[in-house]
Protein backbone atom coordinates (compact mmCIF):
# COMPACT_ATOMS: atom_id res chain seq x y z
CA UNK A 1 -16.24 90.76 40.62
CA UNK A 2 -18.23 88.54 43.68
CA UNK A 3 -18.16 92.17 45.74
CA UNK A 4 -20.33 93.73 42.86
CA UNK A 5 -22.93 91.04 43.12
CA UNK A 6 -24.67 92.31 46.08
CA UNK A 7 -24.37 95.82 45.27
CA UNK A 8 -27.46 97.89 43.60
CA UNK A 9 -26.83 98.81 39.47
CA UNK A 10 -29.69 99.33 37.54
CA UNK A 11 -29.21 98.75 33.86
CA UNK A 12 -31.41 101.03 31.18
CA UNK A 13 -31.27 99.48 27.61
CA UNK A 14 -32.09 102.03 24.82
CA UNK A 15 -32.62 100.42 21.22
CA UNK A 16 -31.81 102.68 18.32
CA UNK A 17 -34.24 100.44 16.17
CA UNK A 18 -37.01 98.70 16.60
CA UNK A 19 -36.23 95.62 18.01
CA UNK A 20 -37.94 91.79 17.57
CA UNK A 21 -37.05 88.47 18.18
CA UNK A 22 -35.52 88.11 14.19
CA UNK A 23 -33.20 91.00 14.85
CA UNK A 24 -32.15 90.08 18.45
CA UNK A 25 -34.12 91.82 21.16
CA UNK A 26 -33.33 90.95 24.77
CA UNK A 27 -35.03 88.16 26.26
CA UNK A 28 -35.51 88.21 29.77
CA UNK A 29 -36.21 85.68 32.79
CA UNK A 30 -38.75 88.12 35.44
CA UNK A 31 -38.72 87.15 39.35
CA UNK A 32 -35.44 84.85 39.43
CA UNK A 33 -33.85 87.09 40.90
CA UNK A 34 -35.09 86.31 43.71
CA UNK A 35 -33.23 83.08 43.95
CA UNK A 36 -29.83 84.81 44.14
CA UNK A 37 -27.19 84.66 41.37
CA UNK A 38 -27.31 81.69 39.03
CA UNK A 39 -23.78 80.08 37.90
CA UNK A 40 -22.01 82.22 35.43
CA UNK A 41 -18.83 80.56 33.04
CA UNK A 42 -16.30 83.04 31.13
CA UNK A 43 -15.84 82.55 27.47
CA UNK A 44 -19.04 82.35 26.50
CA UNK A 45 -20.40 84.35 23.30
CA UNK A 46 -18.18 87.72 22.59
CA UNK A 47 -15.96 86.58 25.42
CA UNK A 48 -18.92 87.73 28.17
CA UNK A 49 -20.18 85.99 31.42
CA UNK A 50 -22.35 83.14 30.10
CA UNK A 51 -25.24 80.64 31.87
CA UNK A 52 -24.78 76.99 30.74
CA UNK A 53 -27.84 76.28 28.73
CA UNK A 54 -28.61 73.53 31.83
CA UNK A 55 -28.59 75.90 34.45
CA UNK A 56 -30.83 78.47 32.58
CA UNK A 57 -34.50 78.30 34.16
CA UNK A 58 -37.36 78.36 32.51
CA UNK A 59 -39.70 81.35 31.42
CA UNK A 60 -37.23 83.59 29.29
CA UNK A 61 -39.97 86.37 27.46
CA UNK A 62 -38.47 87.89 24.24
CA UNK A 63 -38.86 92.11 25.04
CA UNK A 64 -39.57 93.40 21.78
CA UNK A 65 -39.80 97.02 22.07
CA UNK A 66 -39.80 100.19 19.76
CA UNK A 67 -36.88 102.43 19.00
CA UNK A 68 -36.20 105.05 22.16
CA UNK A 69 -38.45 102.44 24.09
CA UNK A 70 -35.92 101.72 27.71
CA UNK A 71 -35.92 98.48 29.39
CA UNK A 72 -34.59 98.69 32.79
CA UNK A 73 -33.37 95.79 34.48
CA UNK A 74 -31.12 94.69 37.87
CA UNK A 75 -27.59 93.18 37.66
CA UNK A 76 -29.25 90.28 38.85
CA UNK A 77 -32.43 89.83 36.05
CA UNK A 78 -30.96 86.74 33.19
CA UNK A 79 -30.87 88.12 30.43
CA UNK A 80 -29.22 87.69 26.92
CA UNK A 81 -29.76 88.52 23.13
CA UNK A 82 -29.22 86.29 20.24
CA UNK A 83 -28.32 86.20 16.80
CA UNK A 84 -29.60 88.91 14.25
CA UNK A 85 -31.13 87.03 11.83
CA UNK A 86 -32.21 90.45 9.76
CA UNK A 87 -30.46 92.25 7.44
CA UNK A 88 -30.65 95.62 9.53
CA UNK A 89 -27.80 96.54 12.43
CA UNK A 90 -29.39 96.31 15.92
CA UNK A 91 -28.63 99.28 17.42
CA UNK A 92 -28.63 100.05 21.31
CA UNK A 93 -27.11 101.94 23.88
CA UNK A 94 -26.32 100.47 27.24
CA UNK A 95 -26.17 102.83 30.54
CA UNK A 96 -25.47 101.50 34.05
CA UNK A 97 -26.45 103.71 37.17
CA UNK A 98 -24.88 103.02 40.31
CA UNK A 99 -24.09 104.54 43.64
CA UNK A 100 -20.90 106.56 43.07
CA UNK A 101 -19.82 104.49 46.36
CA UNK A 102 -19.94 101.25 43.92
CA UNK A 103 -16.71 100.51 42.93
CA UNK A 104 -15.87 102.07 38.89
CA UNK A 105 -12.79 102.85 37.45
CA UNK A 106 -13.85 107.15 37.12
CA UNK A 107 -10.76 108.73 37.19
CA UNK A 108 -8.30 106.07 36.91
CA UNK A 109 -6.56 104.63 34.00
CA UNK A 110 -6.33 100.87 32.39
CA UNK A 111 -2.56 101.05 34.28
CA UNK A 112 -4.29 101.07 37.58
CA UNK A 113 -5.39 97.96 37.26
CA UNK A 114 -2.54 95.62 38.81
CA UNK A 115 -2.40 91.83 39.66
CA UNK A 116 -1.56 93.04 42.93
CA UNK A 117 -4.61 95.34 43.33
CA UNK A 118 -7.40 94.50 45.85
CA UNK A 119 -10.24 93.31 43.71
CA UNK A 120 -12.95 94.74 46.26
CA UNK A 121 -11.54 98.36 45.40
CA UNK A 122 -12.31 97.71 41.10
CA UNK A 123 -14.80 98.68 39.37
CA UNK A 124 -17.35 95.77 38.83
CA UNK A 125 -16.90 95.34 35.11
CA UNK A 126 -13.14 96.58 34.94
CA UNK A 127 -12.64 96.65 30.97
CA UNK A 128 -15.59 99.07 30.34
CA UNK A 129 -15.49 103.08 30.98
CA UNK A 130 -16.94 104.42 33.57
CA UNK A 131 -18.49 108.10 33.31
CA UNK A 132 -20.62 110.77 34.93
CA UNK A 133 -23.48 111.88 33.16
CA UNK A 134 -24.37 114.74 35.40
CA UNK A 135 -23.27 114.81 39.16
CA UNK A 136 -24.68 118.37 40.70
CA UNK A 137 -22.23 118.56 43.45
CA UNK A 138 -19.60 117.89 41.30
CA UNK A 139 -20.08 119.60 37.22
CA UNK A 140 -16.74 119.10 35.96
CA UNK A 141 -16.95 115.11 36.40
CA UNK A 142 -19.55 115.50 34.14
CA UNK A 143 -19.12 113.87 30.47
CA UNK A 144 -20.71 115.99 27.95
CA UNK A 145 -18.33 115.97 24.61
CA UNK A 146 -19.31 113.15 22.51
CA UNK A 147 -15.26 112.91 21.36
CA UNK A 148 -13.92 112.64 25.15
CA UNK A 149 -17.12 109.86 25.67
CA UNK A 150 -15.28 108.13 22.51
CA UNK A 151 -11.41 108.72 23.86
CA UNK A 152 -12.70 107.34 26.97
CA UNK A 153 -14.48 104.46 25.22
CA UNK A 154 -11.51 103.54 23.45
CA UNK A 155 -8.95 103.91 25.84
CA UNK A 156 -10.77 100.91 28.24
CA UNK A 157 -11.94 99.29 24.87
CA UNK A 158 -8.43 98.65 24.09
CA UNK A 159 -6.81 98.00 27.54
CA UNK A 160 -4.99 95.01 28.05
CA UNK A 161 -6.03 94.22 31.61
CA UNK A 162 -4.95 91.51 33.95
CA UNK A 163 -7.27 88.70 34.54
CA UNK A 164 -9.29 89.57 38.21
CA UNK A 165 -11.70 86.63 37.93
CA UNK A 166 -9.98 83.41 38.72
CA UNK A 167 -13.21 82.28 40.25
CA UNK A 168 -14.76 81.95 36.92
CA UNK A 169 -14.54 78.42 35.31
CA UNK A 170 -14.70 78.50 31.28
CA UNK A 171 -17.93 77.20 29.83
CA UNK A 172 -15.94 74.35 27.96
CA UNK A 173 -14.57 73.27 31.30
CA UNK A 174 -17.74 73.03 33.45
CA UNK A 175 -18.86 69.69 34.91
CA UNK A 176 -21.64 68.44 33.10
CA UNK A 177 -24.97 67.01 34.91
């Protein structure tokens, strides 16, 4: 959502294995996000956001790292992973912390989510669940049974939401240079 792009979300990304360019670490771009948000097409690989390989800059750095190692990273650092080329599962866990004034979809249900709805008032990535690890003014948000984490998981895993991002061109459809 354009609203999210300006807003602060810090990204920690926990491999469960030890990670290398042969089993698909993240590679990273450092300092361009300084230039501000580069292009980004829908239906690119697993149906995420996706930088035409023309418009990616230079200087990507593969981040190989040790199991329980965290990489922390902005919304606005490039950065993707490739294929797994090894014969081993790559592993990770992906937390995003953000201001609980950023738009999420806590408390709501996949139903919420209407054509008619104000995109400025959704959460930034509207398919994924959002949920509180530990808030100290407020205990009972928190999430601490791994089976309501998965119920959760599965409820906005399986949503059918309505499509929010008619701003996004698909990567088949972009003008080429």
């Amino acid at each position: 959502m354009r609203h999210c792009e300006e807003e602060f979300v810090v990204t920690c990304w926990i491999p469960l294995v030890d990670v290398n360019v042969n089993n698909g670490c993240l590679w990273i771009i450092p300092n361009v996000h300084k230039s501000g948000i580069i292009r980004h097409y829908t239906e690119g690989h697993a149906k995420y956001l996706e930088i035409a390989p023309e418009d990616v800059p230079e200087g990507a750095i593969p981040i190989e790292i040790e199991a329980g190692s965290a990489l922390f990273l902005t919304g606005k650092t490039p950065h993707a992973s490739f294929e797994n080329e090894s014969d081993v599962v790559r592993w990770s866990m992906d937390l995003r912390y953000q201001d609980f004034d950023v738009p999420n979809n806590w408390n709501e249900v996949p139903e919420d989510y209407t054509q008619d709805r104000d995109p400025v008032t959704m959460a930034c990535s509207p398919g994924e669940a959002y949920f509180v690890i530990h808030d100290s003014k407020n205990p009972d948000y928190d999430v601490t049974d791994p089976e309501v984490f998965g119920e959760l998981r599965e409820l906005w895993h399986n949503a059918k939401l309505p499509s929010f991002e008619k701003r996004w061109t698909p990567l088949g459809e972009r003008e080429r240079r």
